[in-house]
Protein backbone atom coordinates (compact mmCIF):
# COMPACT_ATOMS: atom_id res chain seq x y z
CA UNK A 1 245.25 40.10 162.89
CA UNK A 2 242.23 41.04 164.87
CA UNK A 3 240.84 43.07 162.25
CA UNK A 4 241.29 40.17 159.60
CA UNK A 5 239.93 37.45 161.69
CA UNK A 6 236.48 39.77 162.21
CA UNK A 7 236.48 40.62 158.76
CA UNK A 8 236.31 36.97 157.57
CA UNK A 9 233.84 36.39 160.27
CA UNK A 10 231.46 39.27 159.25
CA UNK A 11 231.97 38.01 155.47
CA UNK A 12 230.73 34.28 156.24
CA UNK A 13 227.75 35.93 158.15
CA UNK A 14 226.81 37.47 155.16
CA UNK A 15 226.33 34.29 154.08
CA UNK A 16 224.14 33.24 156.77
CA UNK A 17 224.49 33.05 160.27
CA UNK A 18 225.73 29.17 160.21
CA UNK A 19 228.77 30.06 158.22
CA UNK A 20 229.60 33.04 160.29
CA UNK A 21 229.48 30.61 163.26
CA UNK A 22 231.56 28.09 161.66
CA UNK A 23 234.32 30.48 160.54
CA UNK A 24 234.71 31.82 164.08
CA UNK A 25 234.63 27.85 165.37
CA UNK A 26 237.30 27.11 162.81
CA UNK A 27 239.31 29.84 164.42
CA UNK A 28 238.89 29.54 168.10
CA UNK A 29 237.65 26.13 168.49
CA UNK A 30 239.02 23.66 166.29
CA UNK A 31 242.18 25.75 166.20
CA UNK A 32 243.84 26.98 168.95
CA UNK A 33 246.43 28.83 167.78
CA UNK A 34 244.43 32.01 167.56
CA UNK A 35 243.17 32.36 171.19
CA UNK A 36 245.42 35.49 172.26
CA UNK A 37 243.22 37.17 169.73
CA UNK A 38 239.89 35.89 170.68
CA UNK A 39 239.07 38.60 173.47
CA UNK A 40 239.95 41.36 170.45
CA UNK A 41 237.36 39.64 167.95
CA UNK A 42 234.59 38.83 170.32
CA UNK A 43 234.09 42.77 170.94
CA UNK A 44 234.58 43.59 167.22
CA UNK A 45 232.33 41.14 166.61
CA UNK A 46 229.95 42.34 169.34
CA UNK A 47 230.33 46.19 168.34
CA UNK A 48 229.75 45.62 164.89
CA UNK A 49 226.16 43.27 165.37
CA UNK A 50 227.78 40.23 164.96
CA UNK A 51 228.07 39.20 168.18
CA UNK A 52 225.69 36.29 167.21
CA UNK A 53 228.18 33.87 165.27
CA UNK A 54 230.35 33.87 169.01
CA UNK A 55 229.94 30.09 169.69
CA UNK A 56 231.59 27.88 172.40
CA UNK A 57 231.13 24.55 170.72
């Protein structure tokens, strides 16, 4: 699930960095239900150069 979650993050960044930020806010902060895997993504994210779209609002 990490994997997947990152994925779809680094896809919407593609896109520009606002839609990679709102994809991981429509993960972790509108929806909850995903925060056991938020530690996982954050370092994929952050080994991977994306560590940009990590928001916490």
């Amino acid at each position: 699930m990490i994997s997947f979650i990152s994925d779809s993050i680094i896809r919407a960044k593609e896109l520009g960095l606002e839609s990679g930020q709102a994809k991981y806010r429509a993960y972790f902060i509108n929806l909850r239900i995903y925060a056991k895997y938020k530690q996982g993504v954050d370092e994929l994210l952050a080994q991977s150069g994306c560590g940009d779209c990590i928001v916490t609002e």
